[in-house]
N, C-alpha and C. Protein backbone atom coordinates (compact mmCIF):
# COMPACT_ATOMS: atom_id res chain seq x y z
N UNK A 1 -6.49 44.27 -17.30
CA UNK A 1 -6.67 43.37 -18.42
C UNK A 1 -5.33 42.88 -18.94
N UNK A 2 -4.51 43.55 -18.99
CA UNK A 2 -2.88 43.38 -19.20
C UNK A 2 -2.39 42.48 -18.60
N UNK A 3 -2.47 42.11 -17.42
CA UNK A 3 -2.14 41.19 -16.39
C UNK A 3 -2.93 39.93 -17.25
N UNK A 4 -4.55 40.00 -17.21
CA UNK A 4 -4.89 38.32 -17.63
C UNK A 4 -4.44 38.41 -18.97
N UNK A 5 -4.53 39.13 -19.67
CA UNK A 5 -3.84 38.77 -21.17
C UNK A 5 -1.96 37.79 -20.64
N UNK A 6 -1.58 38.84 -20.35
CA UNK A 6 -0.37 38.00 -20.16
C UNK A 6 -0.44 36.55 -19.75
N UNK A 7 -1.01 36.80 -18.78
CA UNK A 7 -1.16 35.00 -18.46
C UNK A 7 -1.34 33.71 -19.64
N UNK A 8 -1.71 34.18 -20.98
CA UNK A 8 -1.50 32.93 -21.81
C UNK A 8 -2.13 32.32 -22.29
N UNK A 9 -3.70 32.59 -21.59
CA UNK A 9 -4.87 31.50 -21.56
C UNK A 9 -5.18 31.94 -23.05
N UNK A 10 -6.72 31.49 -23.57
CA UNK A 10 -6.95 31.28 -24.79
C UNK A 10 -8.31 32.58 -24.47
N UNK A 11 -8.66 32.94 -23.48
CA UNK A 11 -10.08 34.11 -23.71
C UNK A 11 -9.35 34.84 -22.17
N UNK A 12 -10.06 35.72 -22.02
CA UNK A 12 -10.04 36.85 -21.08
C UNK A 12 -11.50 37.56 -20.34
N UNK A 13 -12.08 37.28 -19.38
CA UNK A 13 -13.34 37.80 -19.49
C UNK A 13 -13.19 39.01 -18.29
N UNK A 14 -14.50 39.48 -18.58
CA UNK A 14 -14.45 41.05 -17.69
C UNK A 14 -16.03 40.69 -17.13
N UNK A 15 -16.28 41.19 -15.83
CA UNK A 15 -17.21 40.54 -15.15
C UNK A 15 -17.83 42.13 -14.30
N UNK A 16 -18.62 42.93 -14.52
CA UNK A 16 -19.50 43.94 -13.56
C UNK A 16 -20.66 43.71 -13.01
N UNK A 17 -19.92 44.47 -11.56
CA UNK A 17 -21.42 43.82 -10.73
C UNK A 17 -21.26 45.24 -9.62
N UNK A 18 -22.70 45.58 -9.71
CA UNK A 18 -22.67 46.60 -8.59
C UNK A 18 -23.58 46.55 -7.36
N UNK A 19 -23.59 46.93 -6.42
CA UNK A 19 -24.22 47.33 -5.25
C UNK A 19 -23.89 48.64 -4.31
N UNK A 20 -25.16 48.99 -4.02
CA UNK A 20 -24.62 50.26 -2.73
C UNK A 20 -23.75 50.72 -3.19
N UNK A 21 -23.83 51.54 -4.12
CA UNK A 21 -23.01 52.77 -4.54
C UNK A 21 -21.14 51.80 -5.09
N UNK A 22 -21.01 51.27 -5.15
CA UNK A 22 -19.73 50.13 -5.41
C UNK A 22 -20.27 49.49 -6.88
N UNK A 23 -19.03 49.40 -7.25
CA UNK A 23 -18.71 48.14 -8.48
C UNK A 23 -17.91 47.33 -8.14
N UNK A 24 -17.96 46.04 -8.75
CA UNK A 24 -16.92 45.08 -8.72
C UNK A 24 -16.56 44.67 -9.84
N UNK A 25 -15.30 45.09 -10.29
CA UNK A 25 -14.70 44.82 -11.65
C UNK A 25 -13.50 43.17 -11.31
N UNK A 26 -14.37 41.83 -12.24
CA UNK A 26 -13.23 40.77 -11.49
C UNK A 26 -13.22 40.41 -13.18
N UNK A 27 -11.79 40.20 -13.66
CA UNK A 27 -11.08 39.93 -14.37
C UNK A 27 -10.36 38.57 -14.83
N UNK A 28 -10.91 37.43 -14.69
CA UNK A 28 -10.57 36.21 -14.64
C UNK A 28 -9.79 35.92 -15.83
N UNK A 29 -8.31 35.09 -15.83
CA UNK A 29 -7.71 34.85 -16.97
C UNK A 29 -8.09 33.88 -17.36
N UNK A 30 -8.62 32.72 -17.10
CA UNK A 30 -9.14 31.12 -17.35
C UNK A 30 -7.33 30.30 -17.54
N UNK A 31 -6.77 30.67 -16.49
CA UNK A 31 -5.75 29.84 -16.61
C UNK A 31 -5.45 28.99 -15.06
N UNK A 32 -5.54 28.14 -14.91
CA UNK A 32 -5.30 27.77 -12.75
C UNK A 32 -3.91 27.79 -12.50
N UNK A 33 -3.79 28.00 -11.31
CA UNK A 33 -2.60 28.06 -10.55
C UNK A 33 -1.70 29.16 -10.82
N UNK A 34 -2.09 30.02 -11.13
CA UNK A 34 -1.04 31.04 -11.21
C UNK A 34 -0.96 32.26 -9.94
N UNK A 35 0.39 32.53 -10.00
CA UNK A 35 0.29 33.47 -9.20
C UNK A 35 0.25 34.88 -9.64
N UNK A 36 0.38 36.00 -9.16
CA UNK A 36 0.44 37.53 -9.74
C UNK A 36 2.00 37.42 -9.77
N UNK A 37 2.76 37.80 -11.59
CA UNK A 37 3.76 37.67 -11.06
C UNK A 37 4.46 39.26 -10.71
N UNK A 38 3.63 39.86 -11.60
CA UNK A 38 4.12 41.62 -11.31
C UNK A 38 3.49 42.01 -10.38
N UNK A 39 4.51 42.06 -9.22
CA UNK A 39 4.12 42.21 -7.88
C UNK A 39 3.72 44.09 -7.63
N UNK A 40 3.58 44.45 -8.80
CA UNK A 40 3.36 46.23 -9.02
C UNK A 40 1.44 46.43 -8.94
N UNK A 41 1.44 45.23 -9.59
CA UNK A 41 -0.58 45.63 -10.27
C UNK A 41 -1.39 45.99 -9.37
N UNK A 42 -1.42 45.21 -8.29
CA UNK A 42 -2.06 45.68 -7.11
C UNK A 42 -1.73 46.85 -6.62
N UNK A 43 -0.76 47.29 -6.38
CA UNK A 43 -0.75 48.35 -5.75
C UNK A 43 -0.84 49.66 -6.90
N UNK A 44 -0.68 49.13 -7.87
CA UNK A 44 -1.17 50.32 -9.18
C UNK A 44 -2.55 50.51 -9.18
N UNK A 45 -2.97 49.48 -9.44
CA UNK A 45 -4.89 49.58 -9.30
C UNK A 45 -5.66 50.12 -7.64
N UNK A 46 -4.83 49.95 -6.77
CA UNK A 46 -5.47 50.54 -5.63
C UNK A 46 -5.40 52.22 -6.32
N UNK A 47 -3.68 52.62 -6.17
CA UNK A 47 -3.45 54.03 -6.36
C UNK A 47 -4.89 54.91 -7.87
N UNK A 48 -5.27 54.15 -8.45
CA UNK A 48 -6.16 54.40 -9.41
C UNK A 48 -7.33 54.68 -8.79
N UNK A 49 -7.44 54.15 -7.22
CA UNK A 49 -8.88 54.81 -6.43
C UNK A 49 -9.52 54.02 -5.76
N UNK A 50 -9.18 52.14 -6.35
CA UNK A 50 -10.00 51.32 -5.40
C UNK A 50 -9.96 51.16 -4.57
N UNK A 51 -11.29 51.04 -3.93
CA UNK A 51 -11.87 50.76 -2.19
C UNK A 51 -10.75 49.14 -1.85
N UNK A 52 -10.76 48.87 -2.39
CA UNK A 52 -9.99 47.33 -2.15
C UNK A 52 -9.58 46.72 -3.54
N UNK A 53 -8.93 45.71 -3.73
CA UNK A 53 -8.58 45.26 -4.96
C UNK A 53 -7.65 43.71 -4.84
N UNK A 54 -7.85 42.88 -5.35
CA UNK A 54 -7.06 41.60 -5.05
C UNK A 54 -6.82 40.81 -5.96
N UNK A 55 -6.49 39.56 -5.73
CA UNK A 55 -6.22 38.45 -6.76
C UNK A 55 -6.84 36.56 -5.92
N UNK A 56 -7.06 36.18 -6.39
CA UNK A 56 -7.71 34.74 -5.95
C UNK A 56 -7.80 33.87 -7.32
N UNK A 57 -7.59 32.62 -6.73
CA UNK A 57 -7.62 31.72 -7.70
C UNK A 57 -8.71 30.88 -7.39
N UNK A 58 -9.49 30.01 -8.41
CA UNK A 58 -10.41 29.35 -8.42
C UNK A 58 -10.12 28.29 -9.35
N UNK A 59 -11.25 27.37 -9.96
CA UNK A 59 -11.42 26.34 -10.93
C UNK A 59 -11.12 27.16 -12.33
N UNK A 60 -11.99 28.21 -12.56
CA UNK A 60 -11.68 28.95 -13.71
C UNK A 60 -10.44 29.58 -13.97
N UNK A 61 -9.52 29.42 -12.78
CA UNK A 61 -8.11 30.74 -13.32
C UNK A 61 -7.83 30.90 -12.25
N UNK A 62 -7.01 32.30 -12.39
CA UNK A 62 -6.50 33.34 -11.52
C UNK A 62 -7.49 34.41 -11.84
N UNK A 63 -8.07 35.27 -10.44
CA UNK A 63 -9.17 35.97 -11.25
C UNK A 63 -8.65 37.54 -10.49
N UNK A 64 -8.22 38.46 -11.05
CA UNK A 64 -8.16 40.04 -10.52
C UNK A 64 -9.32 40.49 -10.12
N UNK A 65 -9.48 41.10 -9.04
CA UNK A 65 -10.55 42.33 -8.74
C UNK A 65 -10.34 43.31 -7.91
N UNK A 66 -11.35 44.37 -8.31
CA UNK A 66 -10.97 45.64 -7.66
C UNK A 66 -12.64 45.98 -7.28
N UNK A 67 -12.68 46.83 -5.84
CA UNK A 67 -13.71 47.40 -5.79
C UNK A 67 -13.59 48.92 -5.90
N UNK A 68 -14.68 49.60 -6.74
CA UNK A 68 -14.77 51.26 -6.76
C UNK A 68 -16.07 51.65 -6.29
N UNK A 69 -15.89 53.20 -6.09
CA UNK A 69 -16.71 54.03 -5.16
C UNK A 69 -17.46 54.36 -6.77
N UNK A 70 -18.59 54.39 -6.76
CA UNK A 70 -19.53 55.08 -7.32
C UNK A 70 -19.71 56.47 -7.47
């Protein structure tokens, strides 16, 4: 959440979705074109346990996500 806060935008949303024993926590800042600039987060949020974890940009932002084991 630290990460999209930083980014600047005006809201922050948090997005859960699960399947087959997994969650998907995606974190969208509502800001476009940005990149990750603390090149640490990812690899902090894996070490925290996630199955996978990334960053992608869309129309809405830059959006974080991580997948966890149930």
């Amino acid at each position: 959440m630290a990460t999209a806060v930083n980014d600047g935008g005006r809201r922050v949303s948090l997005n859960l979705a699960d399947q087959g024993r997994q969650a998907l926590i995606v974190v969208p800042s509502h800001r476009a074109a940005l990149a990750v600039k603390d090149q640490r987060v990812l690899p902090a949020v894996a070490a925290l346990g996630a199955t996978s974890c990334g960053a992608d940009t869309a129309q809405d932002g830059r959006r974080l996500w991580a997948v966890l084991d149930l």
